[in-house]
PDB file of N, CA and C in Angstrom:
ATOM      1  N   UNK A   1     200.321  93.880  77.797  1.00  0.00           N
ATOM      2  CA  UNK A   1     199.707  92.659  77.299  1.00  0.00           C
ATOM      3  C   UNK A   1     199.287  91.788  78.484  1.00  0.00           C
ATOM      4  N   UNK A   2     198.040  91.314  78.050  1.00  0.00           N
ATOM      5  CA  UNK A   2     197.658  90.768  79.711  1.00  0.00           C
ATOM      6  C   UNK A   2     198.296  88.808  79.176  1.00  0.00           C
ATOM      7  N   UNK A   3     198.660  88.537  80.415  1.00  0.00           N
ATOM      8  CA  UNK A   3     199.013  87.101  80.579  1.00  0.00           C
ATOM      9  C   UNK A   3     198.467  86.369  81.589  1.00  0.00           C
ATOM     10  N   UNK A   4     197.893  85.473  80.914  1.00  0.00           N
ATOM     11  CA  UNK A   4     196.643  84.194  81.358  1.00  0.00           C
ATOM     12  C   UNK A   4     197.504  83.519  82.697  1.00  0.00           C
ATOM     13  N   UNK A   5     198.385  83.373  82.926  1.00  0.00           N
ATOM     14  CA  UNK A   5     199.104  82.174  84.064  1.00  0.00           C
ATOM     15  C   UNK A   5     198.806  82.948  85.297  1.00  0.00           C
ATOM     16  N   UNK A   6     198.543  84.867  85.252  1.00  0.00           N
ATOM     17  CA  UNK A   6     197.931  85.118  86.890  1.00  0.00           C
ATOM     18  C   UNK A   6     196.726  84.308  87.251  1.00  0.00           C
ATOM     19  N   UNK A   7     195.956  83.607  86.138  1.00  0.00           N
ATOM     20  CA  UNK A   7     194.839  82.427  86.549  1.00  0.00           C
ATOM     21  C   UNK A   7     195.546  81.176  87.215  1.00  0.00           C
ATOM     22  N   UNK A   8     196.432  81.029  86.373  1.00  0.00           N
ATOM     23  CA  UNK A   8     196.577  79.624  86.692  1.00  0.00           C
ATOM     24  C   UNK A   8     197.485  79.440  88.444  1.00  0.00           C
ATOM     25  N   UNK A   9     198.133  80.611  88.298  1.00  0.00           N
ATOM     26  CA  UNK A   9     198.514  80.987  89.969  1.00  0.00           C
ATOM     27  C   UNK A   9     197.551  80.993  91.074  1.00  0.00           C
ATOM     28  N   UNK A  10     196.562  81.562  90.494  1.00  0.00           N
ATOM     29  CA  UNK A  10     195.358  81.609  91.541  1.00  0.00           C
ATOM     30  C   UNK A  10     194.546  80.444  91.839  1.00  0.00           C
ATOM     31  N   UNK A  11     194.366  79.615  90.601  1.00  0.00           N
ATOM     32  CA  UNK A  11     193.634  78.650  90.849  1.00  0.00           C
ATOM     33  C   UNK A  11     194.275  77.578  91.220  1.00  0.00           C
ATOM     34  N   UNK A  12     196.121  77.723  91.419  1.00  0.00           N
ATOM     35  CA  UNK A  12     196.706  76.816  92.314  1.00  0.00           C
ATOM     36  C   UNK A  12     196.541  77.077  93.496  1.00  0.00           C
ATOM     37  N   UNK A  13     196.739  78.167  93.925  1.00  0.00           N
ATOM     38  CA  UNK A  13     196.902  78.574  95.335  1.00  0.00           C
ATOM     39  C   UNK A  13     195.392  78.408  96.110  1.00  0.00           C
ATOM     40  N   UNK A  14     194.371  78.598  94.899  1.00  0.00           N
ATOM     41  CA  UNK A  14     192.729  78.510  96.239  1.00  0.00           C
ATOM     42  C   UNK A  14     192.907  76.635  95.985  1.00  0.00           C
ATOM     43  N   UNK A  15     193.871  75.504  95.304  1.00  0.00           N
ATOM     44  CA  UNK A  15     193.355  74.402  95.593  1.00  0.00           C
ATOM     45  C   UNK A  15     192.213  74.074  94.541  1.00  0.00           C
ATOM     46  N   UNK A  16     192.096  74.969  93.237  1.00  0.00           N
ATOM     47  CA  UNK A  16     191.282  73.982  92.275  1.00  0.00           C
ATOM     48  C   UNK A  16     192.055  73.415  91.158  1.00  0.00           C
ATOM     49  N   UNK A  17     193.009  73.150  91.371  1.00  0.00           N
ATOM     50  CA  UNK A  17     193.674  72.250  90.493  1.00  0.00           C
ATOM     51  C   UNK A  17     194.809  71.696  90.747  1.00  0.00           C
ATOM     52  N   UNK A  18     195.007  70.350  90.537  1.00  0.00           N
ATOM     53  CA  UNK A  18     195.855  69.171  90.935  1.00  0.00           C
ATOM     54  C   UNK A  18     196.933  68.578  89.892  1.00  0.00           C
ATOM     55  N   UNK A  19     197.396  67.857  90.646  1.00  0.00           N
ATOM     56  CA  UNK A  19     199.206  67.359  89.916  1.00  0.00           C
ATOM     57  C   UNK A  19     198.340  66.189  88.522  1.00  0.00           C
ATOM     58  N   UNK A  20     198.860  66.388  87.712  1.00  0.00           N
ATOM     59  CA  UNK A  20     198.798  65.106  86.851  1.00  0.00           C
ATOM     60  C   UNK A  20     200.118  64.869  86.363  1.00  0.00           C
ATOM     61  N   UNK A  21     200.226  63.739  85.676  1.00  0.00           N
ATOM     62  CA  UNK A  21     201.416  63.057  84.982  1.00  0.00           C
ATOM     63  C   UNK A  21     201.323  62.752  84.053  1.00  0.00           C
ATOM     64  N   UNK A  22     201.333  63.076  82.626  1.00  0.00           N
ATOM     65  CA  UNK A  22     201.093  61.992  81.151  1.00  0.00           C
ATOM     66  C   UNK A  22     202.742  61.079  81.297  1.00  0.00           C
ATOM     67  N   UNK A  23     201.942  60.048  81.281  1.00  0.00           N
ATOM     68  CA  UNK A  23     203.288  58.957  81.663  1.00  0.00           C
ATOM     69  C   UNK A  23     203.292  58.012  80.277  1.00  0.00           C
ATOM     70  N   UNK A  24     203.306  58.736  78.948  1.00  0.00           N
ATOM     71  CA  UNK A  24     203.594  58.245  77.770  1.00  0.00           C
ATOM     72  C   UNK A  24     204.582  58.102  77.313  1.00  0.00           C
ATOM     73  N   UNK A  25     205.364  59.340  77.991  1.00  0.00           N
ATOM     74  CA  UNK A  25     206.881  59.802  77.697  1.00  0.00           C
ATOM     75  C   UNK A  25     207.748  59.375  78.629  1.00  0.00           C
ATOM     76  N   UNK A  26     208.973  59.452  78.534  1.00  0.00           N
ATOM     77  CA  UNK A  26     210.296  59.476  79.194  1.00  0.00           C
ATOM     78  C   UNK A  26     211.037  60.603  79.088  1.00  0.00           C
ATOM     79  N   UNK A  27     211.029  61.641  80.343  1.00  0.00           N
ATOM     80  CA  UNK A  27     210.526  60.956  81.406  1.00  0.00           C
ATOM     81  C   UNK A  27     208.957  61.762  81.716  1.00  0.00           C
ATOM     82  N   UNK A  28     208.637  61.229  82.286  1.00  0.00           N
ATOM     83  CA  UNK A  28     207.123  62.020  82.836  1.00  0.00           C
ATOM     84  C   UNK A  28     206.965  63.113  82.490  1.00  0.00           C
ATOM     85  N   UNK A  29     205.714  63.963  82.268  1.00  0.00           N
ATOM     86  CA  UNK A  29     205.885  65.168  82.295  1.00  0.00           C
ATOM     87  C   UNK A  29     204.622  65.389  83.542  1.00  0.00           C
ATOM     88  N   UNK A  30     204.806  66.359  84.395  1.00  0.00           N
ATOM     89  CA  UNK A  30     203.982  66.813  85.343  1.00  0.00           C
ATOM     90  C   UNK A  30     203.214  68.163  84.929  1.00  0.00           C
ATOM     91  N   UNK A  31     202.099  67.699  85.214  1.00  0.00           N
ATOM     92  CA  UNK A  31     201.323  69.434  84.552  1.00  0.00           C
ATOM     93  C   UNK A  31     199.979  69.783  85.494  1.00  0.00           C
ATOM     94  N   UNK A  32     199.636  70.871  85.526  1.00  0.00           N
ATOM     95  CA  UNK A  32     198.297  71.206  86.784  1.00  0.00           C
ATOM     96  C   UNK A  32     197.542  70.993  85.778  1.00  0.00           C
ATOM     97  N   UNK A  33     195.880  70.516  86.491  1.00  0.00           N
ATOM     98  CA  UNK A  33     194.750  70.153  85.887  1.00  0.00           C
ATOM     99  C   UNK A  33     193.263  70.724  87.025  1.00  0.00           C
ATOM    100  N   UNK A  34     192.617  70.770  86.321  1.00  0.00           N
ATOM    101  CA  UNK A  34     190.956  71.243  86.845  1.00  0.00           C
ATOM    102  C   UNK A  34     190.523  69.720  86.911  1.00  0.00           C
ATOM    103  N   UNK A  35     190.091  68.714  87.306  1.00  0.00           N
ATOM    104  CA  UNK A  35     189.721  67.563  87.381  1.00  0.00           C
ATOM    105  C   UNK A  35     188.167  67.547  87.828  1.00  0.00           C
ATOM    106  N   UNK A  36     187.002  67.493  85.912  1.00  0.00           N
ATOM    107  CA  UNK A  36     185.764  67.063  86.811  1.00  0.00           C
ATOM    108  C   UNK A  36     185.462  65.693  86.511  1.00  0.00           C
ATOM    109  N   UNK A  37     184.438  64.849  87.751  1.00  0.00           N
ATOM    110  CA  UNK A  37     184.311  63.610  88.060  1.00  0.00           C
ATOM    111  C   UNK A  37     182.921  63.404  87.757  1.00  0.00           C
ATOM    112  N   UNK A  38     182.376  62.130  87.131  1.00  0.00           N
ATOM    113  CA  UNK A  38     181.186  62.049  86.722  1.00  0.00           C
ATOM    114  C   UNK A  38     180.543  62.238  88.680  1.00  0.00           C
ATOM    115  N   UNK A  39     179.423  62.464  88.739  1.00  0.00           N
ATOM    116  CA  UNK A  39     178.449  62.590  89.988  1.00  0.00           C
ATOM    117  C   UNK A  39     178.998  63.489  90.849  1.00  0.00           C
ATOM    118  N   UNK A  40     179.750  64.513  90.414  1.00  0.00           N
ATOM    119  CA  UNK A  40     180.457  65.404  91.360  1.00  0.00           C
ATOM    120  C   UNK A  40     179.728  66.968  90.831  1.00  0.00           C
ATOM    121  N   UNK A  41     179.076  67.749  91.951  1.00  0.00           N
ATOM    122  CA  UNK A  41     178.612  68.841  91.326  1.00  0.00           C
ATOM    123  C   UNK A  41     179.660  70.276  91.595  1.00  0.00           C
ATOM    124  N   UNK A  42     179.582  71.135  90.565  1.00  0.00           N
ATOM    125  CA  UNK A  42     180.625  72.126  90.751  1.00  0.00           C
ATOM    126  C   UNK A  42     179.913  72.876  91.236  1.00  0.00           C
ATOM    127  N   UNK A  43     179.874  73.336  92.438  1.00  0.00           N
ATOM    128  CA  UNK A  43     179.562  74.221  93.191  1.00  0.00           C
ATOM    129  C   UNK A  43     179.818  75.742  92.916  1.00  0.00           C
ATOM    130  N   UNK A  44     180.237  76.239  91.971  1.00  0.00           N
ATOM    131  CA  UNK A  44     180.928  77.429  91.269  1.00  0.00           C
ATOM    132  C   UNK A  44     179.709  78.101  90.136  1.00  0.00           C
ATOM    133  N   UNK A  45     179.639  76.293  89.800  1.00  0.00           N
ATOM    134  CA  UNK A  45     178.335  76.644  88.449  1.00  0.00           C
ATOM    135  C   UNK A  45     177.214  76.010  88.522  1.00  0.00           C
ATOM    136  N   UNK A  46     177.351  75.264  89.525  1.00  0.00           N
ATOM    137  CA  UNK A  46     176.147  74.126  89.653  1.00  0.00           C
ATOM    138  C   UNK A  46     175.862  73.442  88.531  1.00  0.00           C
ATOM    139  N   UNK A  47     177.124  72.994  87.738  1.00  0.00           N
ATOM    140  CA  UNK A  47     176.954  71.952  86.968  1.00  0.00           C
ATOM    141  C   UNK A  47     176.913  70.521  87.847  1.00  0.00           C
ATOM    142  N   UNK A  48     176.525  69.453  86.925  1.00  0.00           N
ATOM    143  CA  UNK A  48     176.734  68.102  87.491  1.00  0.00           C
ATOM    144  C   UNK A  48     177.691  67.847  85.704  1.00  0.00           C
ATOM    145  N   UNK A  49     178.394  67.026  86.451  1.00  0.00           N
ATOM    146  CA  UNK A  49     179.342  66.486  85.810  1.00  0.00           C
ATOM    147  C   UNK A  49     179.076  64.734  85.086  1.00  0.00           C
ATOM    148  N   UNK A  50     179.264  64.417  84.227  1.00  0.00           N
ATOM    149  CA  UNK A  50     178.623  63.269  83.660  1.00  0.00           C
ATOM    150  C   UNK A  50     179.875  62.203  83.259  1.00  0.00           C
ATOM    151  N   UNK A  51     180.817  63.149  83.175  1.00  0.00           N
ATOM    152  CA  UNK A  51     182.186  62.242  82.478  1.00  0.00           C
ATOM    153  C   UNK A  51     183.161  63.062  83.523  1.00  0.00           C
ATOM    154  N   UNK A  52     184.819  62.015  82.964  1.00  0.00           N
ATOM    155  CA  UNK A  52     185.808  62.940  83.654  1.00  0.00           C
ATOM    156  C   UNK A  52     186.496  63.753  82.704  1.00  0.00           C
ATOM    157  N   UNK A  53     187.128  64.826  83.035  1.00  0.00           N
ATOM    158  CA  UNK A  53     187.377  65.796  81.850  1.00  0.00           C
ATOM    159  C   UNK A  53     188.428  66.389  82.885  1.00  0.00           C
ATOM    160  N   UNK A  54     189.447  67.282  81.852  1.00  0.00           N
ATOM    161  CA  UNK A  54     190.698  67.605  82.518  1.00  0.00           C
ATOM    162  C   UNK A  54     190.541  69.201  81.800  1.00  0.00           C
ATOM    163  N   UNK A  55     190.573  70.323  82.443  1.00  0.00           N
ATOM    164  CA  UNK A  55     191.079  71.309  81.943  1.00  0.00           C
ATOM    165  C   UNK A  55     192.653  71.400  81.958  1.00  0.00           C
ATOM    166  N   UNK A  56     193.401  71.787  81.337  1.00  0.00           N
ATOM    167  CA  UNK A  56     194.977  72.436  81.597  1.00  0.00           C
ATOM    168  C   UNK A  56     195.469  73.799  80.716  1.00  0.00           C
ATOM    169  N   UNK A  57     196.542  74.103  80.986  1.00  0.00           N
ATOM    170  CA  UNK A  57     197.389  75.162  80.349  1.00  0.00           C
ATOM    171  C   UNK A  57     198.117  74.234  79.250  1.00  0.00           C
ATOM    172  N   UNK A  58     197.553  74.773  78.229  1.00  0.00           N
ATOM    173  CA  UNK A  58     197.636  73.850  76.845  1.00  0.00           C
ATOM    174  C   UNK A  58     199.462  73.838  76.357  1.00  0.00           C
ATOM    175  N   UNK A  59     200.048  74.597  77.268  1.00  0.00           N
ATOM    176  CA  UNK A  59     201.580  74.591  76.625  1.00  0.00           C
ATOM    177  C   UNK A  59     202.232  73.515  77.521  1.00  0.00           C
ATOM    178  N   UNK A  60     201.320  73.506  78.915  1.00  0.00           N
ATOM    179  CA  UNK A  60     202.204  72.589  80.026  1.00  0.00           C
ATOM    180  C   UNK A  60     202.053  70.903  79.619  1.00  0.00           C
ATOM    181  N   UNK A  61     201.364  70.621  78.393  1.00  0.00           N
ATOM    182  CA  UNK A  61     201.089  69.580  78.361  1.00  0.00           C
ATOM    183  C   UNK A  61     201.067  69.070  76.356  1.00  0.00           C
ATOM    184  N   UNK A  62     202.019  69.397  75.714  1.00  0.00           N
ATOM    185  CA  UNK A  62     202.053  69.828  74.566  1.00  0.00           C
ATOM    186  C   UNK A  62     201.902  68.149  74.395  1.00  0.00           C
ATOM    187  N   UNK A  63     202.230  67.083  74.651  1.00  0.00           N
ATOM    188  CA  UNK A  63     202.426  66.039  74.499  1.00  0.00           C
ATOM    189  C   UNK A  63     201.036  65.224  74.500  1.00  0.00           C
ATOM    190  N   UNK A  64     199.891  65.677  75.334  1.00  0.00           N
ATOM    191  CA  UNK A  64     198.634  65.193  75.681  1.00  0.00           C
ATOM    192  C   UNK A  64     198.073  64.859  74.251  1.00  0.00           C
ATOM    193  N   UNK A  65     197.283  63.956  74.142  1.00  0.00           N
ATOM    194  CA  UNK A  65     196.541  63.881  72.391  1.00  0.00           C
ATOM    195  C   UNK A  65     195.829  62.637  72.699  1.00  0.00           C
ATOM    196  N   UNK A  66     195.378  62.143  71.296  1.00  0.00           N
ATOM    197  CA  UNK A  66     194.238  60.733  71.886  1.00  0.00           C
ATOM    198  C   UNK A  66     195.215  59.381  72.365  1.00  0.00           C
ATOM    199  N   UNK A  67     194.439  59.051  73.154  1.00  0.00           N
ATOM    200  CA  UNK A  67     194.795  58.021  73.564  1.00  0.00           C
ATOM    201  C   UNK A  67     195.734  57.947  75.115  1.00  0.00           C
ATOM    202  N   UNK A  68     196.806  59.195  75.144  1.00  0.00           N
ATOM    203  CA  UNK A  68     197.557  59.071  76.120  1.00  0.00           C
ATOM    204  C   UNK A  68     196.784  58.897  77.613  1.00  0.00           C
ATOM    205  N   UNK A  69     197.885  58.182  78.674  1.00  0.00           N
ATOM    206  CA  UNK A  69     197.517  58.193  79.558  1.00  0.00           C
ATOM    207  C   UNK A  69     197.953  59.316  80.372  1.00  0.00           C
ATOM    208  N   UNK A  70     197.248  59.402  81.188  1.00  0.00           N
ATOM    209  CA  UNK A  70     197.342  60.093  82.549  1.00  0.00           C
ATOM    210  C   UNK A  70     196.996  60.006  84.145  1.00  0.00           C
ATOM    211  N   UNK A  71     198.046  59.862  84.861  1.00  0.00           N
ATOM    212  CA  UNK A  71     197.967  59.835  86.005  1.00  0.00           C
ATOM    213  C   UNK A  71     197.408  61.281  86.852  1.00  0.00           C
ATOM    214  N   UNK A  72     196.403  60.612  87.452  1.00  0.00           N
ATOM    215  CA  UNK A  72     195.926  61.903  88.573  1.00  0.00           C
ATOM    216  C   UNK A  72     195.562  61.530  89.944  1.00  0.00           C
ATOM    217  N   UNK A  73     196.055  61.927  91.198  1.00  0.00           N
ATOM    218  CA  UNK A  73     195.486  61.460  92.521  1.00  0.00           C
ATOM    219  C   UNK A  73     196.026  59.955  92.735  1.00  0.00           C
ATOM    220  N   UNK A  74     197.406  58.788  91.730  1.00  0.00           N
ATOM    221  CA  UNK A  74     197.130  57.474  91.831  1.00  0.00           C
ATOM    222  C   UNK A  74     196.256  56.822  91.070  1.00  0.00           C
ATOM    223  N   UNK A  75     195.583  57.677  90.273  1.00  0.00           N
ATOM    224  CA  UNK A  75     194.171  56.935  89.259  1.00  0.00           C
ATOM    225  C   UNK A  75     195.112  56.735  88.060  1.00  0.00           C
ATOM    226  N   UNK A  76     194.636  55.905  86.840  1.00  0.00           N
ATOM    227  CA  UNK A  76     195.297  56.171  85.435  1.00  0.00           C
ATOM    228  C   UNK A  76     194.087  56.354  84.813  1.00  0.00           C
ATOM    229  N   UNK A  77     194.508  57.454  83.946  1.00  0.00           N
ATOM    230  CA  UNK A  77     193.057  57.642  83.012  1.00  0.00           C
ATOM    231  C   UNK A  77     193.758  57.460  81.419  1.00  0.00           C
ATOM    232  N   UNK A  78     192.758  57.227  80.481  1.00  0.00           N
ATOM    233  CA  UNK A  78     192.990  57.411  79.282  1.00  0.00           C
ATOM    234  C   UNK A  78     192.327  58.641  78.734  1.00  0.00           C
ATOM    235  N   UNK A  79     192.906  59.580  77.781  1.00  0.00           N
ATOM    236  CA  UNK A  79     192.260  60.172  76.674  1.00  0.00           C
ATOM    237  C   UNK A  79     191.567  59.841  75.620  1.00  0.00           C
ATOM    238  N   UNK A  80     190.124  60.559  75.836  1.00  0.00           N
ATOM    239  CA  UNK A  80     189.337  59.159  75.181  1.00  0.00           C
ATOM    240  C   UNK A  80     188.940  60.310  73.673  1.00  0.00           C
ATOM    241  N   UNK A  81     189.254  61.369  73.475  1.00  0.00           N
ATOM    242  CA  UNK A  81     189.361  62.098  72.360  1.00  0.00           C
ATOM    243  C   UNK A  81     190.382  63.108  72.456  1.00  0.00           C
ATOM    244  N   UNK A  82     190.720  63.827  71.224  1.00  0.00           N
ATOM    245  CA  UNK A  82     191.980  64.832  70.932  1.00  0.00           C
ATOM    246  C   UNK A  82     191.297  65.563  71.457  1.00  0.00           C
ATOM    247  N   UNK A  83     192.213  66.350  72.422  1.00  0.00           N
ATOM    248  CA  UNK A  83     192.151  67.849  73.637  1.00  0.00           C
ATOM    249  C   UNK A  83     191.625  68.635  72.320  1.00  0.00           C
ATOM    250  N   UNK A  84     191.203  69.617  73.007  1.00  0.00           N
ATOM    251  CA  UNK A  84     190.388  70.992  72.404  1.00  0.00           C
ATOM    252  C   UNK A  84     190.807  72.061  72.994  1.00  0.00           C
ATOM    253  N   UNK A  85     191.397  73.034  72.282  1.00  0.00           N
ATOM    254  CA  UNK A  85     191.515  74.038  72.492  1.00  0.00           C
ATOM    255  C   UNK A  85     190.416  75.119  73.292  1.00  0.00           C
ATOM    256  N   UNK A  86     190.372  75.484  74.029  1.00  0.00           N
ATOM    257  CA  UNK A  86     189.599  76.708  74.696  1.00  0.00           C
ATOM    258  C   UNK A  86     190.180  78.119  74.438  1.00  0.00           C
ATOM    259  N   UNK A  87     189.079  78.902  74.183  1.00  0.00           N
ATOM    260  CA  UNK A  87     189.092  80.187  73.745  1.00  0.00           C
ATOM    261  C   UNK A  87     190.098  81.030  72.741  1.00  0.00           C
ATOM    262  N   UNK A  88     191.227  81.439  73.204  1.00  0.00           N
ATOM    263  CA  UNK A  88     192.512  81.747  72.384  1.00  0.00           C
ATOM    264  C   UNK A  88     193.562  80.653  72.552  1.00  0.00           C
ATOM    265  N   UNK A  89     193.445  79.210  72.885  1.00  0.00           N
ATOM    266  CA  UNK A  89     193.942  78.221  72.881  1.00  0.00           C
ATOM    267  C   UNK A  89     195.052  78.266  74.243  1.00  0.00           C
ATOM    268  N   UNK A  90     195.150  79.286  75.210  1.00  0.00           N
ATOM    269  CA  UNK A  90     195.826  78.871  76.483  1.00  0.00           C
ATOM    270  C   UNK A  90     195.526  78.121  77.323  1.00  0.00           C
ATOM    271  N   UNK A  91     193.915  77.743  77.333  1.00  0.00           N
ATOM    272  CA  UNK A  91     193.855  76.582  78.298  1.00  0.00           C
ATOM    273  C   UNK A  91     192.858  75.285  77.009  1.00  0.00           C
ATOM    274  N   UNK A  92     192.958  73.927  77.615  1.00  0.00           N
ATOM    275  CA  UNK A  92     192.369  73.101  76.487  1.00  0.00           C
ATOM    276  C   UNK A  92     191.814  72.142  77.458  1.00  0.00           C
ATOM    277  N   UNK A  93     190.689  71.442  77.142  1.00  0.00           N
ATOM    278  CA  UNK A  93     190.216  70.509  77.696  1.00  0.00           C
ATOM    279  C   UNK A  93     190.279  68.852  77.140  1.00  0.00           C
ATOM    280  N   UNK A  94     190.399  68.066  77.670  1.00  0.00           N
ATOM    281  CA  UNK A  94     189.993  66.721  77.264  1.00  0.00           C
ATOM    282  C   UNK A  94     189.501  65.612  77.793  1.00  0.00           C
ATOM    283  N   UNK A  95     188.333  65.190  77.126  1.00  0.00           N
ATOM    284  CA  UNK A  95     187.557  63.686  78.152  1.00  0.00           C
ATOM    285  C   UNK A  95     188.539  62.439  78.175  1.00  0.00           C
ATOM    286  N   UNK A  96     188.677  62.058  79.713  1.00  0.00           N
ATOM    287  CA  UNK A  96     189.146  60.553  80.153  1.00  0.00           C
ATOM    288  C   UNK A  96     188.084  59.573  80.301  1.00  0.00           C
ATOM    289  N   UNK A  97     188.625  57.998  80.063  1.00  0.00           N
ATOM    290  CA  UNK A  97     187.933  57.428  80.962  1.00  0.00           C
ATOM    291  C   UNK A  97     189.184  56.775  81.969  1.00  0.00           C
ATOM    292  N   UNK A  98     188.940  56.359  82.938  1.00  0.00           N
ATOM    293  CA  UNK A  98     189.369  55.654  84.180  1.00  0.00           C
ATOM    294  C   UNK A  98     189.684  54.713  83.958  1.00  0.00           C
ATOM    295  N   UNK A  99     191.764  53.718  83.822  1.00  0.00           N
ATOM    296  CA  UNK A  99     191.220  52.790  83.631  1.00  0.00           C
ATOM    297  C   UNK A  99     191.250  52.107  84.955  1.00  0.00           C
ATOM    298  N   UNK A 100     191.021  50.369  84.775  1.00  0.00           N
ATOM    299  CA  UNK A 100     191.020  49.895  85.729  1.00  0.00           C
ATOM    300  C   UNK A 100     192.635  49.503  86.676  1.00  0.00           C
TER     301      UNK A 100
END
């Protein structure tokens, strides 16, 4: 049976994905994230990016949903809609905005 986390190993180790915190709970929970930034182009796909959006491993973050916050890099972001599942639901995405 193949298992999805040899991705998520890899894409820690090349450095495309970073520490976050949903700091809703007590106590914290820490989980890896894909972090894209509005005006930032992905060089992978040559997308441009318009909003911020979080990919993760949808189990490391069971707690994530609308509204919560999240810490990334020192930033706080909000969840500005309910995460979405991606493909067979191991990884999920969801749009932030930044707050101040």
């Amino acid at each position: 049976m193949w298992d999805n986390a040899v991705f998520d190993e890899a894409f820690d180790q090349a450095g495309m994905r970073e520490l976050a915190s949903l700091v809703d709970v007590d106590p914290e929970v820490d989980f890896m994230v894909r972090l894209d930034r509005p005006d930032v182009i992905d060089e992978a796909t040559l997308v441009h990016s318009t909003d911020y959006e979080i990919e993760f491993t949808t189990a490391s973050a069971p707690g994530l949903k609308y509204h919560s916050r999240v810490r990334i890099g020192g930033k706080l972001y909000r969840v500005r809609q309910e995460p979405t599942a991606r493909g067979d639901g191991y990884w999920s995405r969801a749009l932030l905005e930044l707050l101040p």
